[in-house]
N, C-alpha and C. Protein backbone atom coordinates (compact mmCIF):
# COMPACT_ATOMS: atom_id res chain seq x y z
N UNK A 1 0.84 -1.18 0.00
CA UNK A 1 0.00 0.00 0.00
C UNK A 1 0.89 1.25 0.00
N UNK A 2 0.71 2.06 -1.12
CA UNK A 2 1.26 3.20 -1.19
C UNK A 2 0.98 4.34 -0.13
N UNK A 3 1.70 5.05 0.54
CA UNK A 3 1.42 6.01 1.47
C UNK A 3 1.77 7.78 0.92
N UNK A 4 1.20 8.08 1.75
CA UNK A 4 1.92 9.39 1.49
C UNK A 4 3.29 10.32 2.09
N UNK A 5 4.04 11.30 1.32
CA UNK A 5 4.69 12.00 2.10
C UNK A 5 4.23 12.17 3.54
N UNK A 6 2.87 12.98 3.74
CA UNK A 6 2.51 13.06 4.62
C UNK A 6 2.36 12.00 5.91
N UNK A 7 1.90 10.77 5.22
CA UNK A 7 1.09 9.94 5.98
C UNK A 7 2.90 9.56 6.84
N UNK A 8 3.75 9.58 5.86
CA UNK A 8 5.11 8.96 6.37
C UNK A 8 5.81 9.65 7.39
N UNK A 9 5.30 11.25 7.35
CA UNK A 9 6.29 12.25 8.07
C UNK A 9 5.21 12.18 9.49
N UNK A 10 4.12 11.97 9.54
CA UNK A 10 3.12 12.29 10.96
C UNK A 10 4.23 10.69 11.16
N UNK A 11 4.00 9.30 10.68
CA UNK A 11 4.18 8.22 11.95
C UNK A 11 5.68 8.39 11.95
N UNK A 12 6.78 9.34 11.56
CA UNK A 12 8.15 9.32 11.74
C UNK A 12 8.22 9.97 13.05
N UNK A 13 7.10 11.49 12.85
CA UNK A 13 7.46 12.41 14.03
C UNK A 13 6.40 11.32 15.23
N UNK A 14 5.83 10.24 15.44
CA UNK A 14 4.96 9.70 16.33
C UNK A 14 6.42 8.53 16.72
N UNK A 15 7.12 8.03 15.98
CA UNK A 15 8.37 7.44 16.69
C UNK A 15 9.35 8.17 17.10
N UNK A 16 9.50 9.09 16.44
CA UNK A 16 10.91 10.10 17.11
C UNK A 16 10.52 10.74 18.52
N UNK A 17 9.42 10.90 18.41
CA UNK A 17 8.78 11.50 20.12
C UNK A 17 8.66 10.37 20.98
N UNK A 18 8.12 8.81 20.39
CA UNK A 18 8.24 7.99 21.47
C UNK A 18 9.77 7.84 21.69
N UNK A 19 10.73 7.66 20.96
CA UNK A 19 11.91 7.52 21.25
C UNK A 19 12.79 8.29 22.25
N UNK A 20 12.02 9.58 21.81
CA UNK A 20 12.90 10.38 22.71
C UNK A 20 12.33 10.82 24.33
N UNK A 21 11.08 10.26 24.29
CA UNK A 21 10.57 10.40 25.60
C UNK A 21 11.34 9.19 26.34
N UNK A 22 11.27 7.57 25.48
CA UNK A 22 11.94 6.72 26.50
C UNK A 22 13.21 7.07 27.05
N UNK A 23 13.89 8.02 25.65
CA UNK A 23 15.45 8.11 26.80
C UNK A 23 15.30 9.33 27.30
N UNK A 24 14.22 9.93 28.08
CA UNK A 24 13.97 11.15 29.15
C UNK A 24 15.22 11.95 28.38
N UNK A 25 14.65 12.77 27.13
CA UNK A 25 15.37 13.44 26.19
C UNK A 25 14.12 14.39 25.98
N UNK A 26 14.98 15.87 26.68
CA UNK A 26 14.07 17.26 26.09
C UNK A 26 13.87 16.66 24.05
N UNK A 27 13.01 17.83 23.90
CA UNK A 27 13.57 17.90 22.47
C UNK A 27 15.49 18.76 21.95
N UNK A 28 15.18 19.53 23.27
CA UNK A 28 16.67 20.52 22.88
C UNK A 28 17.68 19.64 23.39
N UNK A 29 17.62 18.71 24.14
CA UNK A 29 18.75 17.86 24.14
C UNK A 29 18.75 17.03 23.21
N UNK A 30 17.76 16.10 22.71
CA UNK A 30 18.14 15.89 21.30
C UNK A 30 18.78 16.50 20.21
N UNK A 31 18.49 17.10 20.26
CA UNK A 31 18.53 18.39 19.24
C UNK A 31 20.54 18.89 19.41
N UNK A 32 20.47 19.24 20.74
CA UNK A 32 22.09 19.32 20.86
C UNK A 32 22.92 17.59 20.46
N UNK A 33 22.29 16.71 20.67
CA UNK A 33 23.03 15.75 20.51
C UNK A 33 23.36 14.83 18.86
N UNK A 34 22.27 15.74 18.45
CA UNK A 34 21.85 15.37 16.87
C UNK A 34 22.84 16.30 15.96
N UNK A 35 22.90 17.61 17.08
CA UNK A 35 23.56 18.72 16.22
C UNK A 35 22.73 19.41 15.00
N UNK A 36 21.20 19.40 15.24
CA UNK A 36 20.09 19.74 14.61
C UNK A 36 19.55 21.16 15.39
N UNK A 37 18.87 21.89 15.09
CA UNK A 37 18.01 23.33 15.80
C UNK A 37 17.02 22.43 16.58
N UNK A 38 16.43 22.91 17.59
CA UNK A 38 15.32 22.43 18.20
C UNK A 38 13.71 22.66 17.67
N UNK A 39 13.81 23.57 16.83
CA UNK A 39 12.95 23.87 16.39
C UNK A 39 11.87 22.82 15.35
N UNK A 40 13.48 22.16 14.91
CA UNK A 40 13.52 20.96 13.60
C UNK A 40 12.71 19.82 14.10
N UNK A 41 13.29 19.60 15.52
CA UNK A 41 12.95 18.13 15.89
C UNK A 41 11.21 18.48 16.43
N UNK A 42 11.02 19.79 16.33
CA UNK A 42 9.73 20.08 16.98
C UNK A 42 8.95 19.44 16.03
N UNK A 43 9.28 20.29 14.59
CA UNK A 43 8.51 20.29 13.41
C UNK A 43 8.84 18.75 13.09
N UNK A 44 9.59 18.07 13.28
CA UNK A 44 9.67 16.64 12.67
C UNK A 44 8.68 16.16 13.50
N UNK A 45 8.53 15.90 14.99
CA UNK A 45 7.36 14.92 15.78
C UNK A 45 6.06 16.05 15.12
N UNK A 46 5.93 16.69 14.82
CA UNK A 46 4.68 17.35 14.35
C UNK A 46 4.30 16.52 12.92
N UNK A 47 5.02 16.40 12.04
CA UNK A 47 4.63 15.84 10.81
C UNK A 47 4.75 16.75 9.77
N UNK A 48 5.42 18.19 10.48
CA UNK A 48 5.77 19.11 9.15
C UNK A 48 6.67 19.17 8.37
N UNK A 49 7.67 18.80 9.27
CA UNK A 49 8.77 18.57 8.29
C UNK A 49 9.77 16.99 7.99
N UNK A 50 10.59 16.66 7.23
CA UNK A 50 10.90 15.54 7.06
C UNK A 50 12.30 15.85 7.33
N UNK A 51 13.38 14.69 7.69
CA UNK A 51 14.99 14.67 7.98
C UNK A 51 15.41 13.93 6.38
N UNK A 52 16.70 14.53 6.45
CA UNK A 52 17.55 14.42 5.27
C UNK A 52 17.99 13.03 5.95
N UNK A 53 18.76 12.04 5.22
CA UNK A 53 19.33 10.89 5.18
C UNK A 53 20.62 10.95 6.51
N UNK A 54 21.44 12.23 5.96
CA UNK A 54 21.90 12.49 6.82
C UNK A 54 21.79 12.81 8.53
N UNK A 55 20.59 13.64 8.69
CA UNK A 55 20.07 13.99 9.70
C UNK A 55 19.11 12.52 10.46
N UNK A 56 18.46 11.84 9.41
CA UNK A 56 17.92 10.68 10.31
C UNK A 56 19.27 9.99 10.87
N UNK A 57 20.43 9.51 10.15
CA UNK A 57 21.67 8.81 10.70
C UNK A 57 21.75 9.86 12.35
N UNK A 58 22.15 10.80 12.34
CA UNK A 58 22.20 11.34 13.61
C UNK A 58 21.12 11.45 14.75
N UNK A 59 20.02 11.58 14.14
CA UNK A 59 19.24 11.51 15.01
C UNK A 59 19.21 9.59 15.98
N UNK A 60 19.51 9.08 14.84
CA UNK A 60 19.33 7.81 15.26
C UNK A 60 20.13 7.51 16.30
N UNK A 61 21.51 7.77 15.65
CA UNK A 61 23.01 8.19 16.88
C UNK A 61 22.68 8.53 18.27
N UNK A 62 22.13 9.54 18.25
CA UNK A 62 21.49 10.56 19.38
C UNK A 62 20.66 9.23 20.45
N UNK A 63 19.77 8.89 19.63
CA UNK A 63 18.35 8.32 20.61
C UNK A 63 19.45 6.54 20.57
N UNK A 64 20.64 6.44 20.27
CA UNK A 64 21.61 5.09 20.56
C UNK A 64 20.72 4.17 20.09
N UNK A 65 20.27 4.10 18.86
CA UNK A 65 19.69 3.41 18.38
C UNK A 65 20.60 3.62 16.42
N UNK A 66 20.38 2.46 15.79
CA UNK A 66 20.42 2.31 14.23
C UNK A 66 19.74 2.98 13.50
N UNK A 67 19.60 3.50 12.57
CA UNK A 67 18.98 3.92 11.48
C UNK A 67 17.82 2.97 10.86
N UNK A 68 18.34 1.96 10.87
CA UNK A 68 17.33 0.74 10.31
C UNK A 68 16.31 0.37 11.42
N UNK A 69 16.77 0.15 12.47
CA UNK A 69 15.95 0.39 13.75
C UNK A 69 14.75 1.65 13.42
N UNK A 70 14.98 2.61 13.58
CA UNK A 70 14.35 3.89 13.93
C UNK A 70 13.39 3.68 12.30
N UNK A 71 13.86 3.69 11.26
CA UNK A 71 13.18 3.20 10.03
C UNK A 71 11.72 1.99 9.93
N UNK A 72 12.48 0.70 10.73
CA UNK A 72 12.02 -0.12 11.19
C UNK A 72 10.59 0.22 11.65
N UNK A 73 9.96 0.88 12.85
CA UNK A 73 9.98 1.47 13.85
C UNK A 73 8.65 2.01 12.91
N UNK A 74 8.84 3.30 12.48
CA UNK A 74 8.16 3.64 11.41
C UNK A 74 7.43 3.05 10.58
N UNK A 75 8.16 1.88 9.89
CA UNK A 75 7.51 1.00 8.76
C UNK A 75 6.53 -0.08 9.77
N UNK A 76 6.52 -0.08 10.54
CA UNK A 76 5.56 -1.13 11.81
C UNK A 76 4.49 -0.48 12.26
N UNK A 77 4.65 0.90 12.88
CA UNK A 77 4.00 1.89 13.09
C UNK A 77 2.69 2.14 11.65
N UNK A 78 2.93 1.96 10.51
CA UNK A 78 2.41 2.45 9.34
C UNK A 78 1.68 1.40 8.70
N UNK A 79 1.64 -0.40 9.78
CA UNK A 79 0.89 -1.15 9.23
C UNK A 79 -0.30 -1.28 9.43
């Protein structure tokens, strides 16, 4: 089933917020640890905006988790 931009960026920002709540992570400490604005990671758990390839690798870094994990995560979330 084909999804949308959209439909993909709301359940990315619905795992990046569970993620970062389990590791009792502000958004601005993410955000410092990602080396991203805080503003970004706001708009990412919102569903407005999407992470570059690059920026998901770090974010993933950040929350000590894989990329494929955090991807993972998402693609489960979206079944």
């Amino acid at each position: 089933m084909m999804r949308t931009s959209g439909q993909i960026a709301v359940a990315f920002g619905r795992v990046l917020r569970r993620q970062r709540e389990m590791r009792r992570l502000s958004q601005e400490g993410l955000a410092l640890s990602a080396g991203v604005d805080r503003t970004f990671v706001s708009q990412m758990e919102r569903g407005i905006r999407q992470p570059t390839l690059t920026t998901l690798w770090k974010l993933a870094s950040a929350l000590e988790l894989s990329p494929a994990t955090l991807v993972a995560r998402v693609e489960r979330l979206m079944r």
